[in-house]
N, C-alpha and C. Protein backbone atom coordinates (compact mmCIF):
# COMPACT_ATOMS: atom_id res chain seq x y z
N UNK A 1 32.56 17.31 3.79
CA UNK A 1 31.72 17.62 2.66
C UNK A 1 31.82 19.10 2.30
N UNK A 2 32.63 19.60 3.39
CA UNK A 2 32.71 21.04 2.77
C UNK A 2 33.73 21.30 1.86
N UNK A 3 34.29 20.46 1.66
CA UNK A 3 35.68 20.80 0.25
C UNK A 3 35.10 20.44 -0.57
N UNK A 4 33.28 20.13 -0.95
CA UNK A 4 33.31 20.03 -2.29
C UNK A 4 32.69 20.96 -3.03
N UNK A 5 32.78 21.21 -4.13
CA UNK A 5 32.38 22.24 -5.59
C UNK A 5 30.56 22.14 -5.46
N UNK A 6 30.49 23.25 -5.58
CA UNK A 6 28.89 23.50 -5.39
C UNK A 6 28.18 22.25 -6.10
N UNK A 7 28.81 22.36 -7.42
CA UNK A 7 27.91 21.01 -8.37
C UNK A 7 27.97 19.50 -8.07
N UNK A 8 29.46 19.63 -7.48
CA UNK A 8 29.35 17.98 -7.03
C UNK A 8 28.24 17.54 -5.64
N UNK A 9 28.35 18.98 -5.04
CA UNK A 9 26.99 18.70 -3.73
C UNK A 9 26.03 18.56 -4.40
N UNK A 10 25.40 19.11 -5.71
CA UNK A 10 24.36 18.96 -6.11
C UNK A 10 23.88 17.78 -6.81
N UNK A 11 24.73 17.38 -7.44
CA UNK A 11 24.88 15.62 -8.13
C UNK A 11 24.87 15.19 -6.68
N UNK A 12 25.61 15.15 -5.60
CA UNK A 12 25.39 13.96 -4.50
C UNK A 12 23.68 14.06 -4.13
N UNK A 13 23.02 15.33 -3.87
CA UNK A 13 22.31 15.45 -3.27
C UNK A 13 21.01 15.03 -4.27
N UNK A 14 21.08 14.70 -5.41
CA UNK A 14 19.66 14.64 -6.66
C UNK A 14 20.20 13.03 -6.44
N UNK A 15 21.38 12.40 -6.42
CA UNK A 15 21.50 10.48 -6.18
C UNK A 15 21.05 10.35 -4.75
N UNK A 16 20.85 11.08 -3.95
CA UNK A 16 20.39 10.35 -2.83
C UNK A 16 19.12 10.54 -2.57
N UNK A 17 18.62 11.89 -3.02
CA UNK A 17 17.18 12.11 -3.58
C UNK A 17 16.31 10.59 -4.46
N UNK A 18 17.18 10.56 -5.23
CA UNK A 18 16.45 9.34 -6.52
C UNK A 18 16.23 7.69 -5.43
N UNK A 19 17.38 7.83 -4.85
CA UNK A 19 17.37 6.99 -4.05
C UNK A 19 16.44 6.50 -3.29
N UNK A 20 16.71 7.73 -2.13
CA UNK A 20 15.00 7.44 -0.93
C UNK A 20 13.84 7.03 -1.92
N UNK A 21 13.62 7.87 -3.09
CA UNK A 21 12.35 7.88 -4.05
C UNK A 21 12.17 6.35 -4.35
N UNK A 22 13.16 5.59 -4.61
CA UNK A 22 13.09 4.42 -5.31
C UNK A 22 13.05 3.36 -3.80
N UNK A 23 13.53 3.46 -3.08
CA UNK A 23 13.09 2.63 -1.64
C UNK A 23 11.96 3.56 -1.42
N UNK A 24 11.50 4.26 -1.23
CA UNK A 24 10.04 4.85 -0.89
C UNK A 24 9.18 3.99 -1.71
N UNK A 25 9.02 4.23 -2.73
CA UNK A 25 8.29 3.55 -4.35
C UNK A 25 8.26 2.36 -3.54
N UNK A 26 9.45 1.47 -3.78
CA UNK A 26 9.43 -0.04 -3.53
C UNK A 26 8.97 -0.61 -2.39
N UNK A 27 8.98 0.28 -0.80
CA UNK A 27 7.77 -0.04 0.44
C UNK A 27 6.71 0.48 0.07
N UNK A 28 6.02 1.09 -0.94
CA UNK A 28 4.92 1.40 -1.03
C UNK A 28 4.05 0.33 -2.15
N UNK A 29 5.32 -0.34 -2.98
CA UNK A 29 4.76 -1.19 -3.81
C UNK A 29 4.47 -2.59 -3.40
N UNK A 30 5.68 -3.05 -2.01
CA UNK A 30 5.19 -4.29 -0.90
C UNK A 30 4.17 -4.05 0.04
N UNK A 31 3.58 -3.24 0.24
CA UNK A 31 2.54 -2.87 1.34
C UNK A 31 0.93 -2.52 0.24
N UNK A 32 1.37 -2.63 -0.89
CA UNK A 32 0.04 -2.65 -1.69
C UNK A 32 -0.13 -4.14 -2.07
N UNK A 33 1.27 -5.10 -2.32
CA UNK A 33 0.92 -5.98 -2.64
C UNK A 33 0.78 -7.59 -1.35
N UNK A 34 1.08 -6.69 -0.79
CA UNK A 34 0.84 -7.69 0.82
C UNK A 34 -0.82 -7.49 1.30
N UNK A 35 -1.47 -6.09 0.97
CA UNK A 35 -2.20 -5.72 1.07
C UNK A 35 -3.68 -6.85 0.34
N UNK A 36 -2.60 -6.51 -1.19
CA UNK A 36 -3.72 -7.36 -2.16
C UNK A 36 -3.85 -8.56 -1.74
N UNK A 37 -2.93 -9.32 -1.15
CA UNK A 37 -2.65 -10.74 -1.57
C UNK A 37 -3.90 -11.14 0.07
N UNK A 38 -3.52 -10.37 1.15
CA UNK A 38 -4.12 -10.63 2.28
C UNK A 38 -6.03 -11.02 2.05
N UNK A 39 -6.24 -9.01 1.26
CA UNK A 39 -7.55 -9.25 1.04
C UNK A 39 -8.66 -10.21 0.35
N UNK A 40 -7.56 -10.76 -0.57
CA UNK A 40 -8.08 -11.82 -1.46
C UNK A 40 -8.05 -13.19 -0.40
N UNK A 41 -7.01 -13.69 0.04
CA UNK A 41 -7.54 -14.38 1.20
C UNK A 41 -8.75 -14.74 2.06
N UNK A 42 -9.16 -13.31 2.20
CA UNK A 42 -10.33 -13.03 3.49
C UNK A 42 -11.27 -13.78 2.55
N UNK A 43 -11.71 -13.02 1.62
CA UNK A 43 -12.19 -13.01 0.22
C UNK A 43 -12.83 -14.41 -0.26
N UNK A 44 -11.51 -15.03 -0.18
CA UNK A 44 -11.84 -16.44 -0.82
C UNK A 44 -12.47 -17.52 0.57
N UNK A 45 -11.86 -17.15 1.78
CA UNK A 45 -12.26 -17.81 2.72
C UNK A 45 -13.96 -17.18 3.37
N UNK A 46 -14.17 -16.41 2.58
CA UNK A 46 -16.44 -16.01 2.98
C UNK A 46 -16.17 -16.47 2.33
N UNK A 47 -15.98 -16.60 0.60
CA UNK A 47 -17.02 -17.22 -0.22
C UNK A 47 -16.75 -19.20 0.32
N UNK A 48 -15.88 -19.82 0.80
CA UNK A 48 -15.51 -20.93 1.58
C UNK A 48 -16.60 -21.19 2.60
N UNK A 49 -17.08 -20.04 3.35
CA UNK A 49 -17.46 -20.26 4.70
C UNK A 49 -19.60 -19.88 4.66
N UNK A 50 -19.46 -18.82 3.91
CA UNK A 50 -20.65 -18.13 3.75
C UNK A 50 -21.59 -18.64 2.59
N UNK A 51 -22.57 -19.01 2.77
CA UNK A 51 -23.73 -19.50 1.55
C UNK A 51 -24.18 -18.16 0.68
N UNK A 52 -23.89 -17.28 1.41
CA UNK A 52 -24.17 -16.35 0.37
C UNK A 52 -23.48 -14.50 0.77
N UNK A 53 -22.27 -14.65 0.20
CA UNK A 53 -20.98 -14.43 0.86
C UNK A 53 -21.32 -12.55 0.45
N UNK A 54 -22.31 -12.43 -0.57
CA UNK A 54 -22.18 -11.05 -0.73
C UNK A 54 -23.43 -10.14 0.05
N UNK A 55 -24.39 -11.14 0.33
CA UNK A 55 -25.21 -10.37 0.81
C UNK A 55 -25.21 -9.63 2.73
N UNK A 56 -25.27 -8.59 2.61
CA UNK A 56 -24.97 -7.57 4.01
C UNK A 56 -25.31 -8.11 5.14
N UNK A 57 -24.22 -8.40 5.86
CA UNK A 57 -24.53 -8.90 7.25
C UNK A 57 -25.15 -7.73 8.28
N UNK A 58 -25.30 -7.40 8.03
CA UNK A 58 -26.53 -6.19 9.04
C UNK A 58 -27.76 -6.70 8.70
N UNK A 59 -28.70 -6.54 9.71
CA UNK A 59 -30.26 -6.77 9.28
C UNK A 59 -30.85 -5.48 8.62
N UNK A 60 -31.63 -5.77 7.79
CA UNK A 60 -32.30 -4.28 7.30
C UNK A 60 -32.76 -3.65 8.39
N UNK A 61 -32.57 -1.97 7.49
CA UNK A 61 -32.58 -1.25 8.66
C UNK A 61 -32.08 -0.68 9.57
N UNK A 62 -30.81 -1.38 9.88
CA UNK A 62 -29.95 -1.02 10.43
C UNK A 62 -28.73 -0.17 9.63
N UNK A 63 -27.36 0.23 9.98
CA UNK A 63 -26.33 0.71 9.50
C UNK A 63 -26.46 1.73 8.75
N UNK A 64 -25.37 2.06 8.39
CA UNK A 64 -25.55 3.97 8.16
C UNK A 64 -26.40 4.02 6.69
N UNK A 65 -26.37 3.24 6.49
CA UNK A 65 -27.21 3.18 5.16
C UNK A 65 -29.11 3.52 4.77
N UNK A 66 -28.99 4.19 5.87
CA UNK A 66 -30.65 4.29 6.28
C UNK A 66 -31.09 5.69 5.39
């Protein structure tokens, strides 16, 4: 790599730049949507399981919410 012209290192080095960026992007865009798909799961299986799926499972009084 040392026989090449300053500019052609610099074109190699901005395509492999764009690169990582675009596999970076794209594990960050499967791990949001593995993410989504999981939580909605949980989600649908309280409102399945729970009679009343939104109200706080702590007893009053309790949890940092004091």
């Amino acid at each position: 790599m040392s026989n090449l012209l300053p500019d052609e290192q610099s074109r190699r080095l901005k395509s492999k730049n764009r690169a990582l960026f675009v596999v970076l992007l794209g594990l960050a865009a499967l791990l949001f949507a593995v993410t989504y798909v999981r939580m909605s799961e949980v989600e649908e299986r309280r409102h399945e399981t729970m009679a009343e799926p939104h109200r706080p499972s702590l007893p009053p009084g309790t949890g940092s919410g004091q």
